[in-house]
Structures are given as C-alpha cells and as structure tokens.
PDB file of N, CA and C in Angstrom:
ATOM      1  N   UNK A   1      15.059  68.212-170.655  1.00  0.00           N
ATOM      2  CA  UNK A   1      15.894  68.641-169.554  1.00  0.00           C
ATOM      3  C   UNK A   1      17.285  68.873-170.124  1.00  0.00           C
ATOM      4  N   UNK A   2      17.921  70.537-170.190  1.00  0.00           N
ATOM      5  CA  UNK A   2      18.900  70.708-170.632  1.00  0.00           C
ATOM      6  C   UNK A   2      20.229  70.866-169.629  1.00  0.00           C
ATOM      7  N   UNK A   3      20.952  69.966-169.912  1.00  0.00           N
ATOM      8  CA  UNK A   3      22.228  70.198-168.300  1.00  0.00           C
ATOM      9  C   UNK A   3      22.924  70.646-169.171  1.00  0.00           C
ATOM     10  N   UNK A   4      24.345  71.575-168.672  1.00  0.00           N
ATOM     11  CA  UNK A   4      25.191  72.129-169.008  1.00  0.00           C
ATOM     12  C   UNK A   4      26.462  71.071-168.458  1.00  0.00           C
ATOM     13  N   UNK A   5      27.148  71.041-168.993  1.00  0.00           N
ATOM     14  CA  UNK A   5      29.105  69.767-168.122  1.00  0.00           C
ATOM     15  C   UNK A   5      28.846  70.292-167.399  1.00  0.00           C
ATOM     16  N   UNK A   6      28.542  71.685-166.693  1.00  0.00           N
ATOM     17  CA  UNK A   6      29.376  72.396-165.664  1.00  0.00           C
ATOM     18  C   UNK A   6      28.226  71.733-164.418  1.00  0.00           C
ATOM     19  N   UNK A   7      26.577  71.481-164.654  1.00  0.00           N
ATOM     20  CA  UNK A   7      26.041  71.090-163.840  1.00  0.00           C
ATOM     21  C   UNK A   7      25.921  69.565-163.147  1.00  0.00           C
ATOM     22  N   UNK A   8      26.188  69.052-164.646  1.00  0.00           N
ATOM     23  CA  UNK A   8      26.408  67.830-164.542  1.00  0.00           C
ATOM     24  C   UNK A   8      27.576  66.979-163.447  1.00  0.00           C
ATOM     25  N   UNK A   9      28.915  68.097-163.753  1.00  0.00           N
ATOM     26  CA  UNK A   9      29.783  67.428-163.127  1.00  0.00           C
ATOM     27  C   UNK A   9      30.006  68.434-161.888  1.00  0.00           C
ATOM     28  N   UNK A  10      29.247  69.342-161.412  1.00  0.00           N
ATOM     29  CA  UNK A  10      29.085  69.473-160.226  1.00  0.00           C
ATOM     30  C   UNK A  10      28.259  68.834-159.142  1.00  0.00           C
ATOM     31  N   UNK A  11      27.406  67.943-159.722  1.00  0.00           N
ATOM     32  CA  UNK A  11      26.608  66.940-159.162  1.00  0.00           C
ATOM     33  C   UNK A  11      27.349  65.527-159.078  1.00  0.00           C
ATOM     34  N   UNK A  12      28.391  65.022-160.236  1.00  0.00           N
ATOM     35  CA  UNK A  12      28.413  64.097-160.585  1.00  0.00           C
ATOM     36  C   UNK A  12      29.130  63.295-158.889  1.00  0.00           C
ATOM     37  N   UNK A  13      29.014  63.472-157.783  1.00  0.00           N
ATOM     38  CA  UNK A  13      29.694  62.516-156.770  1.00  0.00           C
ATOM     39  C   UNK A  13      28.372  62.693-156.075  1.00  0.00           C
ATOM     40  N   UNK A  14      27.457  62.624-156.073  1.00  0.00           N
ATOM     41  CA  UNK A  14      26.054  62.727-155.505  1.00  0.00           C
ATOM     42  C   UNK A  14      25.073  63.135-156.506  1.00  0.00           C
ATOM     43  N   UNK A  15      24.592  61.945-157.136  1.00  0.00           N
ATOM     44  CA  UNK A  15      23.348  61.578-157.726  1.00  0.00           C
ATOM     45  C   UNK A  15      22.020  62.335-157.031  1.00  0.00           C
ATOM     46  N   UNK A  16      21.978  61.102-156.117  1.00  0.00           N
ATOM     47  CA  UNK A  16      20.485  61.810-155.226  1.00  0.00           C
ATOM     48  C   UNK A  16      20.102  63.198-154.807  1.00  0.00           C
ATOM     49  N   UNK A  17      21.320  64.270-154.912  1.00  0.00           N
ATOM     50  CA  UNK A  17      21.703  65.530-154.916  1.00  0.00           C
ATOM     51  C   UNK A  17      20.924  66.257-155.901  1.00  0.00           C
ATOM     52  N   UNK A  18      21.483  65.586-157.207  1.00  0.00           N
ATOM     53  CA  UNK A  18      20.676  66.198-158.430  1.00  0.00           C
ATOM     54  C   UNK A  18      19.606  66.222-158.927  1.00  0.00           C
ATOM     55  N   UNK A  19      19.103  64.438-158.433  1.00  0.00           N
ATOM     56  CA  UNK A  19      17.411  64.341-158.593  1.00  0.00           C
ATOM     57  C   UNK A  19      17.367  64.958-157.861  1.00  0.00           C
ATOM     58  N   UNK A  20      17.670  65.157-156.167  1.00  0.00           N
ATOM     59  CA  UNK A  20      16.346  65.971-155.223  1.00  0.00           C
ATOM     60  C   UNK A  20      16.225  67.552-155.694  1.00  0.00           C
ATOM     61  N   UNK A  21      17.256  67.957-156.289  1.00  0.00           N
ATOM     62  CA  UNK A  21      17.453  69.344-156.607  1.00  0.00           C
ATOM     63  C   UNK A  21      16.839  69.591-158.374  1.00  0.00           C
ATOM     64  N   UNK A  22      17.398  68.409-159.092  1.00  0.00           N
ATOM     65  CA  UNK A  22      16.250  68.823-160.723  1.00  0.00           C
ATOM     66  C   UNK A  22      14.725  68.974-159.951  1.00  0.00           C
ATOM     67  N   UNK A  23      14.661  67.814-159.203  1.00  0.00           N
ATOM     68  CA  UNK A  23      13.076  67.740-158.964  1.00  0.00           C
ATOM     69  C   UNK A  23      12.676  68.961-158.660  1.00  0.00           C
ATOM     70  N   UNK A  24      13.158  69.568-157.319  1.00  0.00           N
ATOM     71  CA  UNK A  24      12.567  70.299-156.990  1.00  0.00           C
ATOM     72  C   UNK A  24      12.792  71.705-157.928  1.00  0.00           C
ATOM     73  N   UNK A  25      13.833  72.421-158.496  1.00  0.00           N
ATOM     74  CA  UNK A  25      13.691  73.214-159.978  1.00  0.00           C
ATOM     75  C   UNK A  25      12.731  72.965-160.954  1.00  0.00           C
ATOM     76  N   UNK A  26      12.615  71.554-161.246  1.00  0.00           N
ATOM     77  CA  UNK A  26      11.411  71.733-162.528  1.00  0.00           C
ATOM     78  C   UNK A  26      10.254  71.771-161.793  1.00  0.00           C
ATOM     79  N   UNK A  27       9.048  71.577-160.393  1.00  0.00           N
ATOM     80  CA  UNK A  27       8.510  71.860-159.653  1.00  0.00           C
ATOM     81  C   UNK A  27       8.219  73.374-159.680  1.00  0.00           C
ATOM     82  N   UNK A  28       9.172  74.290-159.353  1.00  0.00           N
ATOM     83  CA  UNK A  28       9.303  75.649-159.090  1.00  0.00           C
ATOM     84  C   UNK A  28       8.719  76.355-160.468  1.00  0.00           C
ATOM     85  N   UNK A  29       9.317  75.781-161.866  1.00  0.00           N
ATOM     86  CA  UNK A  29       8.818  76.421-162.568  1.00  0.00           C
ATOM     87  C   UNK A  29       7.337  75.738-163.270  1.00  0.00           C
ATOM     88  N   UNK A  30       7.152  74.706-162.700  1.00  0.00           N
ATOM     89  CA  UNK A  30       5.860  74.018-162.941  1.00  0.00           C
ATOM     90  C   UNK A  30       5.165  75.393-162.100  1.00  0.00           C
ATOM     91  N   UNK A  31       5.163  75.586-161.122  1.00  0.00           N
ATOM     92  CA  UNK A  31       4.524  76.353-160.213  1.00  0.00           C
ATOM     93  C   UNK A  31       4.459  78.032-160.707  1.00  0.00           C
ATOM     94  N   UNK A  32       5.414  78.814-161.016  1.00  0.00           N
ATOM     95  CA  UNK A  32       5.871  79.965-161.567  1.00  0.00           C
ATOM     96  C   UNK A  32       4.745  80.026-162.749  1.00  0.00           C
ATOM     97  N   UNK A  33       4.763  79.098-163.772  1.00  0.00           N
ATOM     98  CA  UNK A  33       4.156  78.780-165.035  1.00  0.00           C
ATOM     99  C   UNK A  33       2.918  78.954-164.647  1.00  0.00           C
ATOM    100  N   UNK A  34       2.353  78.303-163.918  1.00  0.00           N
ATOM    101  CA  UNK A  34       1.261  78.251-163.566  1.00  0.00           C
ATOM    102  C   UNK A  34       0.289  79.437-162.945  1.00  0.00           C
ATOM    103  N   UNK A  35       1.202  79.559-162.218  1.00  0.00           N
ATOM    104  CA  UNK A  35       0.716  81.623-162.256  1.00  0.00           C
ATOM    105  C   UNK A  35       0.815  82.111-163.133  1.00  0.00           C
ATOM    106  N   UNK A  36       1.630  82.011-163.867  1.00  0.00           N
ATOM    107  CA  UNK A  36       1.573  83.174-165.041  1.00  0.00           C
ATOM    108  C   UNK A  36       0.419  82.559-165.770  1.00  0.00           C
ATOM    109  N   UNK A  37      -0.133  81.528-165.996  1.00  0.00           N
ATOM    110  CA  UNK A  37      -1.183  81.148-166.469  1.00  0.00           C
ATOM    111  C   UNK A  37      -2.731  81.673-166.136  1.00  0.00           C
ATOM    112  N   UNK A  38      -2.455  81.912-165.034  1.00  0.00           N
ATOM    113  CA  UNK A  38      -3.226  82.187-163.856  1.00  0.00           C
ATOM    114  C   UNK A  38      -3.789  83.492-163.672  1.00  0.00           C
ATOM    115  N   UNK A  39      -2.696  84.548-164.258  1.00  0.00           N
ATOM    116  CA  UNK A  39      -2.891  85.620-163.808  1.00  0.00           C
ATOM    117  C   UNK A  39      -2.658  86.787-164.740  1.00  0.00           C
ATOM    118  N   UNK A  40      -2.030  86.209-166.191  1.00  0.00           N
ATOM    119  CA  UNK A  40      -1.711  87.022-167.643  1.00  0.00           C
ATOM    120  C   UNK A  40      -2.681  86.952-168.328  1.00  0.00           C
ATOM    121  N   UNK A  41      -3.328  87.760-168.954  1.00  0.00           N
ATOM    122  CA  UNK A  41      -4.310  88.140-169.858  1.00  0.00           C
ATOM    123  C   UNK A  41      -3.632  87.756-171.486  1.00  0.00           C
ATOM    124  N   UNK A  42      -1.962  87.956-171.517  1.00  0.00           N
ATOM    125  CA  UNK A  42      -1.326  87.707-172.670  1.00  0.00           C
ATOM    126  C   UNK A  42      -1.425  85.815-172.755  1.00  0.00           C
ATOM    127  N   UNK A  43      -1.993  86.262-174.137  1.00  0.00           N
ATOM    128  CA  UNK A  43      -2.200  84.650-175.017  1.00  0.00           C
ATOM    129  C   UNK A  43      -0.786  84.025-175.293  1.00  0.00           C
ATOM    130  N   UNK A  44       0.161  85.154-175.375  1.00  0.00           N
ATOM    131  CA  UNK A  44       1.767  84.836-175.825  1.00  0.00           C
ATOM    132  C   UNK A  44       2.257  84.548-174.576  1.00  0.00           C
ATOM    133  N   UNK A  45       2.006  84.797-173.313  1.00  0.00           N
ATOM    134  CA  UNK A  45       1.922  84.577-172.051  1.00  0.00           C
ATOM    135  C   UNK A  45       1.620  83.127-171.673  1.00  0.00           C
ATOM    136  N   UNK A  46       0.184  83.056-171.627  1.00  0.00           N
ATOM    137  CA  UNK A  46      -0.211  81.891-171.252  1.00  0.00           C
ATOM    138  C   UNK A  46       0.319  80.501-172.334  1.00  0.00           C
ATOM    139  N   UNK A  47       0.809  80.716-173.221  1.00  0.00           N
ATOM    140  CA  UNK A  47       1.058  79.658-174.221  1.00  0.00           C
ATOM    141  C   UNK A  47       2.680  79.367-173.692  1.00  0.00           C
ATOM    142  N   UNK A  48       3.534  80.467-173.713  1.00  0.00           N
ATOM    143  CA  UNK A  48       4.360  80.318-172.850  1.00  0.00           C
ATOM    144  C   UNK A  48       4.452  79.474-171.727  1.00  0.00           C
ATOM    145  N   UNK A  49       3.774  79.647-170.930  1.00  0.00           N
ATOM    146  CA  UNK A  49       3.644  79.111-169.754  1.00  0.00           C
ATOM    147  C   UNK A  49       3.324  77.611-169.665  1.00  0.00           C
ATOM    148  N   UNK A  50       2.005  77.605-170.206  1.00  0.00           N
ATOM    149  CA  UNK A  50       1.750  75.874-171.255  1.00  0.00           C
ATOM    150  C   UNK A  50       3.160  75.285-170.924  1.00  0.00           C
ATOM    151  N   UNK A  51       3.516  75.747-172.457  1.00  0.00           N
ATOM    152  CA  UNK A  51       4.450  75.335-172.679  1.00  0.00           C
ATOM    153  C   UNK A  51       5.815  74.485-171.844  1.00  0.00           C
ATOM    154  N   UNK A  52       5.820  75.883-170.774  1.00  0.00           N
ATOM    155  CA  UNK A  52       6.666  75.154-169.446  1.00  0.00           C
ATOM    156  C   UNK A  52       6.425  74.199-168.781  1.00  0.00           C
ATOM    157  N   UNK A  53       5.078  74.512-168.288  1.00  0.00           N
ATOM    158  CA  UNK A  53       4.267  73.657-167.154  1.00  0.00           C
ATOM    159  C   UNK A  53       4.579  71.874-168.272  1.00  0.00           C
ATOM    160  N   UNK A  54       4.321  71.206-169.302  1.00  0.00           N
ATOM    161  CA  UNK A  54       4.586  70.732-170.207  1.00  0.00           C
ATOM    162  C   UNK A  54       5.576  69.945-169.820  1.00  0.00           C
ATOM    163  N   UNK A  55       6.256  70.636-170.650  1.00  0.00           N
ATOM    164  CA  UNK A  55       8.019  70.618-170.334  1.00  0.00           C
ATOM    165  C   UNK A  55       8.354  70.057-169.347  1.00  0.00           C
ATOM    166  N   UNK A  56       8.482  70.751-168.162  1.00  0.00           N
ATOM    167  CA  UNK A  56       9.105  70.673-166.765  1.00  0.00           C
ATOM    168  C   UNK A  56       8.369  69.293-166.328  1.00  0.00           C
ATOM    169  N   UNK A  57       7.040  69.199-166.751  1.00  0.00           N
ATOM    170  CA  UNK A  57       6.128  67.745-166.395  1.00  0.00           C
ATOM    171  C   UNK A  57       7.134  66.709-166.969  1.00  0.00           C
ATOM    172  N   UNK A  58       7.049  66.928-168.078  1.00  0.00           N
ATOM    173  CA  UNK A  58       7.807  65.692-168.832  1.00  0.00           C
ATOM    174  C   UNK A  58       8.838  65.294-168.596  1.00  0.00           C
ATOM    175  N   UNK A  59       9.684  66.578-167.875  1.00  0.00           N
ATOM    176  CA  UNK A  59      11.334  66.370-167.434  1.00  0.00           C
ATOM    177  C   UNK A  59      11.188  65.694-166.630  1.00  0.00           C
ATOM    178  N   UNK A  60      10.236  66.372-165.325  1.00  0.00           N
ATOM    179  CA  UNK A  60      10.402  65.420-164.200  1.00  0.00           C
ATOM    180  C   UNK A  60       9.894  63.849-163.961  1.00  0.00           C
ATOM    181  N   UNK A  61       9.194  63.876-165.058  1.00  0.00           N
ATOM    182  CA  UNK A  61       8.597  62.006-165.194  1.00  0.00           C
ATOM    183  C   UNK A  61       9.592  61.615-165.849  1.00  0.00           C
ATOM    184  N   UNK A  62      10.803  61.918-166.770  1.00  0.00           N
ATOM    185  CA  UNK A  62      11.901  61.410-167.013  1.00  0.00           C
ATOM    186  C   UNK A  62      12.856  60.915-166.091  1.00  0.00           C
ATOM    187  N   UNK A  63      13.141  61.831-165.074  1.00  0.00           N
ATOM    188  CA  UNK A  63      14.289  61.957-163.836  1.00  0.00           C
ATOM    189  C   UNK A  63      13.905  61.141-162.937  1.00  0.00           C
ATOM    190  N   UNK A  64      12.226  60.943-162.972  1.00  0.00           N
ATOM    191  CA  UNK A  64      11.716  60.133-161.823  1.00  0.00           C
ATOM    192  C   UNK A  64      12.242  58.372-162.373  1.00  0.00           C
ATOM    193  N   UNK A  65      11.954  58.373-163.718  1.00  0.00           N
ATOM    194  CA  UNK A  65      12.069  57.007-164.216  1.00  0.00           C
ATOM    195  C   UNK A  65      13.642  56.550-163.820  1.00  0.00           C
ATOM    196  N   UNK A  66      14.226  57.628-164.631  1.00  0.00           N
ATOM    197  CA  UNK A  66      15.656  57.647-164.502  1.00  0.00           C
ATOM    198  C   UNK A  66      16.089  56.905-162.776  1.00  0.00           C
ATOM    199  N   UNK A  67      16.010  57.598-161.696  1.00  0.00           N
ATOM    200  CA  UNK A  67      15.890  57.654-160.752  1.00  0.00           C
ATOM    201  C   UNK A  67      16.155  56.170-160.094  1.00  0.00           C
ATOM    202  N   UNK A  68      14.710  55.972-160.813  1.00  0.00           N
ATOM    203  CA  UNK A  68      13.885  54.460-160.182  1.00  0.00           C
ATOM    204  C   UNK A  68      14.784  53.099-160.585  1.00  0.00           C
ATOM    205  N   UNK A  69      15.285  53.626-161.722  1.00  0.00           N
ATOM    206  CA  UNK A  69      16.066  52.896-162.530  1.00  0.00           C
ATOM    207  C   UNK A  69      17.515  52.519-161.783  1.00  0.00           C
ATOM    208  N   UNK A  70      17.979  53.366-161.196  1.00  0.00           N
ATOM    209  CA  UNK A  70      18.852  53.558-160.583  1.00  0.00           C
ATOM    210  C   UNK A  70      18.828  53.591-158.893  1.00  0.00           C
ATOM    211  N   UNK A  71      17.763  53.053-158.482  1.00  0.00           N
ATOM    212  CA  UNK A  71      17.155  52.862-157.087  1.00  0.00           C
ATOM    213  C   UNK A  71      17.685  53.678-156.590  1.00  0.00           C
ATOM    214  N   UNK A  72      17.728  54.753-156.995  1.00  0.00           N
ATOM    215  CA  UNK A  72      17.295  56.338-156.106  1.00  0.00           C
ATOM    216  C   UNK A  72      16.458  57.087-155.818  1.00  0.00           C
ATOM    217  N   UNK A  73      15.923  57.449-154.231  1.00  0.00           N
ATOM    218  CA  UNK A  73      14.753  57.873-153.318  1.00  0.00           C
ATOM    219  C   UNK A  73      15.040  59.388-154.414  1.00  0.00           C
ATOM    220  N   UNK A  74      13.066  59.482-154.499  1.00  0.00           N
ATOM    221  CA  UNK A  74      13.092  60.584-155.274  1.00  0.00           C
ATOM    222  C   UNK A  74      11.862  61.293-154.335  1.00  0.00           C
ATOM    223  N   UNK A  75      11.664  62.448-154.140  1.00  0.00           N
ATOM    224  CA  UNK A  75      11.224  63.192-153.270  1.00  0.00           C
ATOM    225  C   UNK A  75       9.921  62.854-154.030  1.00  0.00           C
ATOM    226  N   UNK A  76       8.818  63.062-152.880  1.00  0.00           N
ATOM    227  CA  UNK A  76       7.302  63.169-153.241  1.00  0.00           C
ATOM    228  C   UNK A  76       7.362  64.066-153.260  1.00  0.00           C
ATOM    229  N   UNK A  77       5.719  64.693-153.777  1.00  0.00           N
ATOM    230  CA  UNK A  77       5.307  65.975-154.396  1.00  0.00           C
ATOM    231  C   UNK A  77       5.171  67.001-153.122  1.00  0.00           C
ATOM    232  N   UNK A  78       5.007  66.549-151.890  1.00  0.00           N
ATOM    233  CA  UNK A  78       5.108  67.275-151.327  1.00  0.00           C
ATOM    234  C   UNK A  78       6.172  67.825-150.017  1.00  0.00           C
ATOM    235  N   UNK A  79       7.286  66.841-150.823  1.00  0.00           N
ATOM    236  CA  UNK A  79       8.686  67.192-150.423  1.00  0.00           C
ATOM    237  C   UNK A  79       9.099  68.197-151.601  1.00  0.00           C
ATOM    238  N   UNK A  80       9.143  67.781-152.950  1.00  0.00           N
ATOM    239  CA  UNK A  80       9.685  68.769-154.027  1.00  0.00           C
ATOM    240  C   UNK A  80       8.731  70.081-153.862  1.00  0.00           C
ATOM    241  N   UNK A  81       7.255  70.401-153.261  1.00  0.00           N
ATOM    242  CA  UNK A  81       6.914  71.752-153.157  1.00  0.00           C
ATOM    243  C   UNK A  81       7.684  72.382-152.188  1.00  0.00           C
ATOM    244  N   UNK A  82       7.854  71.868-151.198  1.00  0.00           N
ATOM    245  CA  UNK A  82       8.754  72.382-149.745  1.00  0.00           C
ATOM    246  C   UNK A  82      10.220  72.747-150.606  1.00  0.00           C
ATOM    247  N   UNK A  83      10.534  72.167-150.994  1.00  0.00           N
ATOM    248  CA  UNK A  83      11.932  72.641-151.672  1.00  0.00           C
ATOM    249  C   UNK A  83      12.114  73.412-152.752  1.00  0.00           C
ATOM    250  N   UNK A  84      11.001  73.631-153.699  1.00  0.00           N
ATOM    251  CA  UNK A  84      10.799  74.365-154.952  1.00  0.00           C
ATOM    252  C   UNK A  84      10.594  75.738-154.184  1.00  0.00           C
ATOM    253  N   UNK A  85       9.214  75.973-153.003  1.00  0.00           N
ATOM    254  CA  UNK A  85       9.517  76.848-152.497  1.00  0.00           C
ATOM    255  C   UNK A  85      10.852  77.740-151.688  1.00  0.00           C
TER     256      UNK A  85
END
C-alpha cells in the first residue's frame, strides 16, 4: 500500500476516514482486476490482474490488522462492496 504525504495528511484528523476509504479503493480494484481476469484473453492481462487482485488482498489484510490494532471499526465486505461500487 503506497500513500503519497499529500494522502496521508489529508486523512491525518480522521483515521476511520482512511481505513473506510483505503478499504473500500483496494476492494474496487480487487473487483476491476478481477474482470479483467475474467474477460481478457491477454496472458500479460490476466497476470496483471493476478497480480492486483494479490496486492490489493494483502493491502487490505494489512489496514484491517492495522485498524484492529488501533480499535478502529473497519467496514465488512459487504459494506466495502457498497462503497467500492
């Protein structure tokens, strides 16, 4: 999970802001990925996509820990689809 200062400290006075909002971003492209998995015939495509779906998994089991750690309510999966959408 790559933040930029600029995201970081536009979040930084509301935490729960940023989990509910990383969550639901790495979600979106969990989802995005997944079509393209879904629906590309390209091997450079689908490895791509892997790749994300991956990624974005791993981020968000980070943020969740993070989170927990910090006894902050982190959206279920089917709060972060409602919002990814």
């Amino acid at each position: 999970l790559l933040l930029s200062l600029a995201t970081v400290s536009a979040y930084a006075g509301a935490p729960e802001t940023f989990v509910e909002e990383a969550s639901a971003k790495g979600m979106a492209e969990i989802q995005t990925s997944q079509l393209a998995m879904d629906k590309s015939k390209s091997a450079d495509v689908k490895s791509f996509a892997q790749m994300m779906i991956t990624d974005h998994t791993d981020a968000n089991q980070k943020l969740a820990a993070i989170a927990t750690g910090l006894n902050l309510k982190t959206a279920s999966d089917a709060e972060m689809m409602d919002k990814a959408k």
